[in-house]
C-alpha atoms as a PDB file:
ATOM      1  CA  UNK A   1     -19.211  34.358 -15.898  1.00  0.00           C
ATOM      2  CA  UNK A   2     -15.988  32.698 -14.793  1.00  0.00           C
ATOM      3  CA  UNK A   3     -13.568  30.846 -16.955  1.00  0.00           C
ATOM      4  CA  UNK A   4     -14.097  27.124 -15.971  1.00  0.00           C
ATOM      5  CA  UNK A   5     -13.728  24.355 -18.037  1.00  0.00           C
ATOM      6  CA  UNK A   6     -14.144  20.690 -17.635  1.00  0.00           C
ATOM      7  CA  UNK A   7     -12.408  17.881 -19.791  1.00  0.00           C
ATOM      8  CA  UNK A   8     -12.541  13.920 -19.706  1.00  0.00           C
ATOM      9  CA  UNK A   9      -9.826  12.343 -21.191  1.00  0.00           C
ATOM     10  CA  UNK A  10      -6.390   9.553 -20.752  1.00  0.00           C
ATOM     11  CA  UNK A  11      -3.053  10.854 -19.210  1.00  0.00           C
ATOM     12  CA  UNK A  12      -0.751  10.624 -22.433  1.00  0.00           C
ATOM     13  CA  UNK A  13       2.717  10.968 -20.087  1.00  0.00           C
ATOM     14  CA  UNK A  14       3.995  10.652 -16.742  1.00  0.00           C
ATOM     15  CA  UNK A  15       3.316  14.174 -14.373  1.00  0.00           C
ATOM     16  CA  UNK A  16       6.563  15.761 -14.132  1.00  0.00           C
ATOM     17  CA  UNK A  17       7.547  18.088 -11.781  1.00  0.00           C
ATOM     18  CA  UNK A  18       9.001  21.174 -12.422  1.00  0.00           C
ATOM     19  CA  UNK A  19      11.679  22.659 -10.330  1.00  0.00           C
ATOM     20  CA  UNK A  20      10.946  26.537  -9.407  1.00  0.00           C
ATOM     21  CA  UNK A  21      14.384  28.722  -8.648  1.00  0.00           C
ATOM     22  CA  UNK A  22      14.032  30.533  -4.980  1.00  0.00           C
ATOM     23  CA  UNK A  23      10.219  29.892  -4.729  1.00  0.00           C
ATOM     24  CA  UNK A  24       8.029  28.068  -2.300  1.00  0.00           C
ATOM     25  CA  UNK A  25       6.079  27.232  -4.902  1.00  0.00           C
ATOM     26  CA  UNK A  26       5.694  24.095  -6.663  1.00  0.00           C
ATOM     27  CA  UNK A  27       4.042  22.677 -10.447  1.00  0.00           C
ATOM     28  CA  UNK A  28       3.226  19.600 -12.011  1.00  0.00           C
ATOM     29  CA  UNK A  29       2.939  19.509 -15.707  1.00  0.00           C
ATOM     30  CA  UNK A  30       1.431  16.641 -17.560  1.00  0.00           C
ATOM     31  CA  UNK A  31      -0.762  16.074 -21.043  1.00  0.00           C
ATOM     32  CA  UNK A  32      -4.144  14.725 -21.594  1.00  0.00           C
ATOM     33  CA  UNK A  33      -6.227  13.349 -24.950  1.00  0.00           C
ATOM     34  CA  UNK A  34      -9.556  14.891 -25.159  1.00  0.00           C
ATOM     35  CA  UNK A  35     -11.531  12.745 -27.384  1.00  0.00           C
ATOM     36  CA  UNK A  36     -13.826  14.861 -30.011  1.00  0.00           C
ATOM     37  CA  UNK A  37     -17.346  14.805 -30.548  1.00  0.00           C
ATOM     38  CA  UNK A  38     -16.596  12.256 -33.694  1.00  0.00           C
ATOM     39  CA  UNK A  39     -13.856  10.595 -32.104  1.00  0.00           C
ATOM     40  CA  UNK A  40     -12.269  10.141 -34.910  1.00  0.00           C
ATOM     41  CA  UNK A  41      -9.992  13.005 -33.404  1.00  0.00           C
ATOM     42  CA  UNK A  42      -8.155  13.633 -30.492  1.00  0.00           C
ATOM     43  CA  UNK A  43      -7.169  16.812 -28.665  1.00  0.00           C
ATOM     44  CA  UNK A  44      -4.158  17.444 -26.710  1.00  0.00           C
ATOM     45  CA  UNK A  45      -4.125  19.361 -23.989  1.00  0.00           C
ATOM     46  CA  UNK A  46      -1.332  20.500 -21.422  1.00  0.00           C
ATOM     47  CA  UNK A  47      -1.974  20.724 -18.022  1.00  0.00           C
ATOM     48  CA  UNK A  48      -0.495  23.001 -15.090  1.00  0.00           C
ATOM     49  CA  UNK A  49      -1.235  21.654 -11.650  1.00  0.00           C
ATOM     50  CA  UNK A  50       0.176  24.590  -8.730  1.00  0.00           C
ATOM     51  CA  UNK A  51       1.147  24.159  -4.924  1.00  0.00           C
ATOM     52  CA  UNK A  52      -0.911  21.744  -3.505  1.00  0.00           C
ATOM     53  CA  UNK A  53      -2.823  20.246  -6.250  1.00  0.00           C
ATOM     54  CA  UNK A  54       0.945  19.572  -8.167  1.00  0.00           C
ATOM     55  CA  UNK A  55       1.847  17.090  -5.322  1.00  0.00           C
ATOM     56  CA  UNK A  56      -1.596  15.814  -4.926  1.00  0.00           C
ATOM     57  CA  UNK A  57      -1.153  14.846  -8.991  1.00  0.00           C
ATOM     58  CA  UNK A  58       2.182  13.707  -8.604  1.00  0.00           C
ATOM     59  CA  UNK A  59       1.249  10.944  -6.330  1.00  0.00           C
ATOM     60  CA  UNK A  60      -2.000  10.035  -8.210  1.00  0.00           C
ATOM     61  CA  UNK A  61      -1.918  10.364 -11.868  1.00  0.00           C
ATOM     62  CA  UNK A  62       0.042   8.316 -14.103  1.00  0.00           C
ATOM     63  CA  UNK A  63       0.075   7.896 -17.752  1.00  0.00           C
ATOM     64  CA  UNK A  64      -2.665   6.068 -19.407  1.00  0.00           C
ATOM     65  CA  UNK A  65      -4.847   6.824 -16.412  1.00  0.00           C
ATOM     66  CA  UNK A  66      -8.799   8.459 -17.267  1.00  0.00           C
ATOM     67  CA  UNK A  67      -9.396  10.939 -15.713  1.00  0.00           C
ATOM     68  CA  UNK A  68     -11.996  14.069 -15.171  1.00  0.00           C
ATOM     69  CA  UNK A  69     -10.222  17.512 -14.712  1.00  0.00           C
ATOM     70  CA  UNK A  70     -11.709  20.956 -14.208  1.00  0.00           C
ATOM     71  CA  UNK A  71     -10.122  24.227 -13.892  1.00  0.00           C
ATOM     72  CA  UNK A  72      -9.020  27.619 -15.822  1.00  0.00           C
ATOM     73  CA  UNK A  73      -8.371  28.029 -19.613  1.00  0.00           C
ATOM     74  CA  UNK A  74      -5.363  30.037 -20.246  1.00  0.00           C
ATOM     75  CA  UNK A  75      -3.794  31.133 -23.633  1.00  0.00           C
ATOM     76  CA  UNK A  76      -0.192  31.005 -23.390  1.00  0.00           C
ATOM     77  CA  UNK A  77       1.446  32.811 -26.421  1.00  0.00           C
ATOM     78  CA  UNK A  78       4.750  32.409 -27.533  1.00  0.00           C
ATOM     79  CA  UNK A  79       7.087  32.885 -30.645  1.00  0.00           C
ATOM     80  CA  UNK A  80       8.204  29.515 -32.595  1.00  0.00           C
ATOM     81  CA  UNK A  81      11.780  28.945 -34.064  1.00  0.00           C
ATOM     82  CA  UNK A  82      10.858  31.394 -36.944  1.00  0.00           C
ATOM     83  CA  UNK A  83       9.588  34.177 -34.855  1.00  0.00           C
ATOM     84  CA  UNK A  84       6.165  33.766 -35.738  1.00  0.00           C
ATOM     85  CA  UNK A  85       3.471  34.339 -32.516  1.00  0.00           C
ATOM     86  CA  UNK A  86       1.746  31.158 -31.230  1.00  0.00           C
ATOM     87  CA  UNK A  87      -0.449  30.691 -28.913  1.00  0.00           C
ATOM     88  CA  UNK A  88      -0.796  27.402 -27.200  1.00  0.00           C
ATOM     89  CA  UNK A  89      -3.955  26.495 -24.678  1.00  0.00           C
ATOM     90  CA  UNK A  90      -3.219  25.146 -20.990  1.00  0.00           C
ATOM     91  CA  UNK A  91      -5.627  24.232 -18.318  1.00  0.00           C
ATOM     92  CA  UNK A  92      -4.565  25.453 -15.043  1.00  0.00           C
ATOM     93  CA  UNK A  93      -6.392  22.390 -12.773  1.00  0.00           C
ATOM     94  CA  UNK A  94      -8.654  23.449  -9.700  1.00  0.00           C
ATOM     95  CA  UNK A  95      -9.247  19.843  -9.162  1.00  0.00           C
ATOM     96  CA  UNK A  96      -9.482  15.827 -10.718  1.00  0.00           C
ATOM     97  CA  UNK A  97     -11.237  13.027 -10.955  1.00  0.00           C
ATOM     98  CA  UNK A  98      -9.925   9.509 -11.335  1.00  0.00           C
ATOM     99  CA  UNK A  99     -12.351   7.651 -13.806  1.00  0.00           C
ATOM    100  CA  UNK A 100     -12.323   4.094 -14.927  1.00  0.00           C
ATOM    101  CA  UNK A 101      -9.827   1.678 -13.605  1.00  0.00           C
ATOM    102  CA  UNK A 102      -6.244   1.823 -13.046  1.00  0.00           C
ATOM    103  CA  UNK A 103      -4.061   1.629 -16.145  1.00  0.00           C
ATOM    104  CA  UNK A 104      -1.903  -1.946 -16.184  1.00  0.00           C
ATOM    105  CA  UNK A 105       1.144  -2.375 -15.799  1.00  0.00           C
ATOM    106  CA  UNK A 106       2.826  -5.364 -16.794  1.00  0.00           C
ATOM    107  CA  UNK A 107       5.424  -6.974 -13.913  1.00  0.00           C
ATOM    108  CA  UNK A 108       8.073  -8.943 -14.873  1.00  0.00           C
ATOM    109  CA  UNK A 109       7.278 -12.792 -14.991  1.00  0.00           C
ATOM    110  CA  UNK A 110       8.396 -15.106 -11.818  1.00  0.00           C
ATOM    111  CA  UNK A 111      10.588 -17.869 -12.958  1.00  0.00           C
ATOM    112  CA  UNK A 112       9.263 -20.736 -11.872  1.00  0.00           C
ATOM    113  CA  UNK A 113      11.199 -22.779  -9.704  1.00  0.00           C
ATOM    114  CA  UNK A 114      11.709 -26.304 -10.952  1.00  0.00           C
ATOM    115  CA  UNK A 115      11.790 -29.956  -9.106  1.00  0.00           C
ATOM    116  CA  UNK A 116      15.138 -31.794 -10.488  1.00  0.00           C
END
């Protein structure tokens, strides 16, 4: 079996993009709240979108925005500040699904112009 996973959950920041020295290549990086079963919890996730898919979610995804994503668990492991190992999940994204409506953004007010 392959290692696919879906999730459903709200963009918690902005997509940024990360710059790549000497490579063609290009990433997107952004987090997402997974809801649990009880939702009394929520799970955050980090998210790796590659090549294509980064500019695709650069232009699309913004934070607060539902949305559906499906692609590869990996286990990234690391050491924190104290040495210890860590290991830290990240879903590399195959592909996304905007759900729900468009987050809202709040424009500045138009004075009004008055009559004197």
């Amino acid at each position: 079996m392959n290692n696919q996973v879906t999730f459903a959950g709200r963009v918690g920041q902005e997509p940024q993009e990360i710059a790549l020295n000497d490579s063609e290549k290009s990433l997107a990086k952004f987090s997402l709240a997974v809801k649990t079963f009880d939702d009394e919890e929520v799970m955050w996730l980090d998210v790796e979108a590659w090549n294509g898919t980064s500019k695709k979610v650069l232009s699309l995804i913004k934070k607060g925005r539902e949305v559906l994503i499906s692609g590869r668990l990996r286990i990234n492991k690391f050491a924190d500040r104290d040495g210890m190992p860590r290991e830290k999940p990240v879903v590399v994204l195959n592909s996304f699904y905007l759900c729900g409506s468009k987050p809202q953004i709040e424009e500045p007010k138009k004075q009004r112009k008055t009559k004197a």
